[in-house]
C-alpha atoms as a PDB file:
ATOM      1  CA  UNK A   1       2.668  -2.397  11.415  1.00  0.00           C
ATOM      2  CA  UNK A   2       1.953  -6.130  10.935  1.00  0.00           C
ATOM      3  CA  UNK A   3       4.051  -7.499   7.425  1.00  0.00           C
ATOM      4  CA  UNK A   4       3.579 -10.746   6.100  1.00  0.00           C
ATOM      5  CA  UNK A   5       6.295 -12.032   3.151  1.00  0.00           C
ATOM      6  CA  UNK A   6       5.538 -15.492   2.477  1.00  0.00           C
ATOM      7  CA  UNK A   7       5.247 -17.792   5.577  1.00  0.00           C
ATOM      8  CA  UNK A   8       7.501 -14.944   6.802  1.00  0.00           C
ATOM      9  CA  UNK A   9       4.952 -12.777   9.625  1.00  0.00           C
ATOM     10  CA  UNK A  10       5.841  -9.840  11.938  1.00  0.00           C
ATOM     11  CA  UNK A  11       4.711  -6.836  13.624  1.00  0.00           C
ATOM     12  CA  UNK A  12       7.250  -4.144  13.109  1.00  0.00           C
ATOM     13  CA  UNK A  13       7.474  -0.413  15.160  1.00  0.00           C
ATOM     14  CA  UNK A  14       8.218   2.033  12.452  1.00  0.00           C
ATOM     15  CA  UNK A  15       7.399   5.980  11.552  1.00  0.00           C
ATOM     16  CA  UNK A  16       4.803   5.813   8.654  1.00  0.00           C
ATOM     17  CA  UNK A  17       5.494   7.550   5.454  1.00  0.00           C
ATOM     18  CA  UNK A  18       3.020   7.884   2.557  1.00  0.00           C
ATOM     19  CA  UNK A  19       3.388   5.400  -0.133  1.00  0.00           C
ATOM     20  CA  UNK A  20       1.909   2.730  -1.895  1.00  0.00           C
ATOM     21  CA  UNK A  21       0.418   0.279   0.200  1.00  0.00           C
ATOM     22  CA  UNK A  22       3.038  -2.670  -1.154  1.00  0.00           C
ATOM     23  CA  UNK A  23       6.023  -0.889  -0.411  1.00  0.00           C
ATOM     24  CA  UNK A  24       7.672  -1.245   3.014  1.00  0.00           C
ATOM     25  CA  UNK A  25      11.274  -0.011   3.978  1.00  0.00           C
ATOM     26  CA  UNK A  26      12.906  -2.239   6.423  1.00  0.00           C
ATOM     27  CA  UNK A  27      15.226  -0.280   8.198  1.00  0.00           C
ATOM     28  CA  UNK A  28      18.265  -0.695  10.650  1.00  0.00           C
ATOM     29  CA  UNK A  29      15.467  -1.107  13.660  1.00  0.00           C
ATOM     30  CA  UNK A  30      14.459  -4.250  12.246  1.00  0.00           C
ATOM     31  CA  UNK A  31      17.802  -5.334  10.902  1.00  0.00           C
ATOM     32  CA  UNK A  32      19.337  -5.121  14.034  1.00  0.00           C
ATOM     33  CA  UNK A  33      16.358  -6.990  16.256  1.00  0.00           C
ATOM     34  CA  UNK A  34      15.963 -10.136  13.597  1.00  0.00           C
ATOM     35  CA  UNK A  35      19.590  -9.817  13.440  1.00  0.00           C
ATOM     36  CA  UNK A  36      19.309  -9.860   9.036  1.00  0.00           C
ATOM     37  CA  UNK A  37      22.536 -10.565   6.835  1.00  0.00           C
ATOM     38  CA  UNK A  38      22.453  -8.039   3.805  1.00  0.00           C
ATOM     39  CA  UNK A  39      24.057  -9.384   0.745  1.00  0.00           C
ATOM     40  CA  UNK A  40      25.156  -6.851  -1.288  1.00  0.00           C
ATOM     41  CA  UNK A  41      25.689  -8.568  -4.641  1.00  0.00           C
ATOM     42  CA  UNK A  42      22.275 -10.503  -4.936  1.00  0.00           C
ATOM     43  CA  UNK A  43      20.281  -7.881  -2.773  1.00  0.00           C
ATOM     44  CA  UNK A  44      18.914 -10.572  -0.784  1.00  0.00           C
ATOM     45  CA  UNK A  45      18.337 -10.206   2.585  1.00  0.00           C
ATOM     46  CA  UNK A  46      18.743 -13.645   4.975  1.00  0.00           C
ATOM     47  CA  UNK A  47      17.273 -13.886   8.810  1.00  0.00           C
ATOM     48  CA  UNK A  48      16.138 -16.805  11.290  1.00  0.00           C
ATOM     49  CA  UNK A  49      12.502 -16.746  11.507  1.00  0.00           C
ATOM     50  CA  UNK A  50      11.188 -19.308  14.243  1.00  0.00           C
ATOM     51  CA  UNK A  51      14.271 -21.700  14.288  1.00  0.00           C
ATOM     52  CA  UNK A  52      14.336 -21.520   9.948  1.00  0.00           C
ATOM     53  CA  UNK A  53      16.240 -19.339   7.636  1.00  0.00           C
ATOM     54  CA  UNK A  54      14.358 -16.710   5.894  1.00  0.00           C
ATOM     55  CA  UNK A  55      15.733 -14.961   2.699  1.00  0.00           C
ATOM     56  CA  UNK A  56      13.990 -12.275   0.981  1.00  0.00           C
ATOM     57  CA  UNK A  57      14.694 -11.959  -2.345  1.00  0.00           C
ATOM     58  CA  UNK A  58      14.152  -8.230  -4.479  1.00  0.00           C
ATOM     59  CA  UNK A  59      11.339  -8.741  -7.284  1.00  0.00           C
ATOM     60  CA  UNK A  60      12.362  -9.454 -11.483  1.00  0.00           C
ATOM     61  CA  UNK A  61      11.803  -6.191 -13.187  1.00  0.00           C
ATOM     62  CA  UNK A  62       8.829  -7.804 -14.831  1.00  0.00           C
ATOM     63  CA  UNK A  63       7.636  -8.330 -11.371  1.00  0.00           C
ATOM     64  CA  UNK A  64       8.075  -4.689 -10.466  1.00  0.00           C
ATOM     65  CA  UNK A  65       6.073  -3.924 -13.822  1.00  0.00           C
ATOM     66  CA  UNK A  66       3.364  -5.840 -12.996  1.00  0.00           C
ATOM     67  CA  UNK A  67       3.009  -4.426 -10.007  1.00  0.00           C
ATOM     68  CA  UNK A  68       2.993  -1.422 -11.128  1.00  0.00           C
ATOM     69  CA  UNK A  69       0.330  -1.625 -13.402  1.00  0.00           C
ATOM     70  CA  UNK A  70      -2.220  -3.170 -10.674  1.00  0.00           C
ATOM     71  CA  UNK A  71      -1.289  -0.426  -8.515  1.00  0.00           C
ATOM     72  CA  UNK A  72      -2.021   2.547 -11.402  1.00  0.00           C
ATOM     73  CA  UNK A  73      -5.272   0.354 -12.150  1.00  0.00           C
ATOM     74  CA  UNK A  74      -6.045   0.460  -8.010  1.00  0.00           C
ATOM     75  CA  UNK A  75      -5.365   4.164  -8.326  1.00  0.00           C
ATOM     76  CA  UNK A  76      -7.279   5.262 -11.212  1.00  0.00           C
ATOM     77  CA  UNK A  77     -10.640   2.484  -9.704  1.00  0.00           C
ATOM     78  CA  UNK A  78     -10.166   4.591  -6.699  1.00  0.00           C
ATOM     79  CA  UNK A  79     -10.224   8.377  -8.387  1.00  0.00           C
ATOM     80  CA  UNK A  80     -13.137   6.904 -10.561  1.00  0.00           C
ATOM     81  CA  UNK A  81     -15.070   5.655  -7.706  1.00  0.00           C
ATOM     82  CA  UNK A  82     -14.236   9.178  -5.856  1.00  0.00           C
ATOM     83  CA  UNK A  83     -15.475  10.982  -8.575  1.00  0.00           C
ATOM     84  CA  UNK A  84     -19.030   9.659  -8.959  1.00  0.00           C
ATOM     85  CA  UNK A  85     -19.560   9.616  -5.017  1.00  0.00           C
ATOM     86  CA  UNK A  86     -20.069  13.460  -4.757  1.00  0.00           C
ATOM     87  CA  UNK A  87     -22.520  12.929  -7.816  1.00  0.00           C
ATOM     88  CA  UNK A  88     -24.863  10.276  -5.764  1.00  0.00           C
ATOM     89  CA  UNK A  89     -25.419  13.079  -2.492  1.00  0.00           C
ATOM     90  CA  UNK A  90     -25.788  16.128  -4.387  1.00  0.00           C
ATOM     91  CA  UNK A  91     -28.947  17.779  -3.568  1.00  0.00           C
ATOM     92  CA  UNK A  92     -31.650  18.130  -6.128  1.00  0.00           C
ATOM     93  CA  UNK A  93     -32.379  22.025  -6.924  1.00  0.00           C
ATOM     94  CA  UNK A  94     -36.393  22.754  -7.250  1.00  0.00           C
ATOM     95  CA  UNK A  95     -38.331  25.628  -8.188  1.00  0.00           C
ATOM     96  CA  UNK A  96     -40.449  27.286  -5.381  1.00  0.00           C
ATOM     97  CA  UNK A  97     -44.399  28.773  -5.857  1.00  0.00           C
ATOM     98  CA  UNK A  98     -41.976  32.116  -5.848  1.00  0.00           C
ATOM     99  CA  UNK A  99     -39.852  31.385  -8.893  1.00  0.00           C
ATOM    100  CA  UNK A 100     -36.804  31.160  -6.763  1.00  0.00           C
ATOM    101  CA  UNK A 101     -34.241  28.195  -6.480  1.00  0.00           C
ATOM    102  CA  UNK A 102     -34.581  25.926  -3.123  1.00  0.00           C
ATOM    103  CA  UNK A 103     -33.067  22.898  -2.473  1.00  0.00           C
ATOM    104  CA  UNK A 104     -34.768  19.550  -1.222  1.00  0.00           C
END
């Protein structure tokens, strides 16, 4: 999976897991290979990226809200856009010389 945080870029192994597309779970994998510092107080995790320090920082709650809501507004586009699809390639029903239902 390629990630890109910031100027920070990687391609990452990982098992997939359904989720929203923003989310990503760094696990001990990719802790271990960029050899990452956790710290535990500020949730911030620290790394050397190309010969500079890297430090990923967890989002403000108001942050996490706003994401939120473009995500539910991605999701509902998305089930709107689904929903008028089927509508577009129904087929039209006409009546046949017979009085019987056909479709063309």
């Amino acid at each position: 999976v390629s990630l890109a945080i910031g100027k920070y870029q990687d391609k990452v192994l990982c098992d997939v897991v359904l989720m929203e597309a923003s989310h990503i779970l760094l696990g001990r994998p990719w802790k271990y290979d960029t050899k990452a510092i956790h710290d535990g107080f500020t949730n911030k995790i620290s790394f050397v990226y190309q010969d500079k320090k890297v430090v990923l920082k967890p989002l403000t709650p108001r942050e996490v809200c706003e994401d939120q809501i473009k995500m539910r507004e991605k999701r509902v586009q998305e089930k709107r856009e689904k929903s008028e699809t089927p509508k577009k390639h129904r087929k039209k029903k006409s009546k046949t010389f017979e009085g019987q239902e056909g479709n063309t």
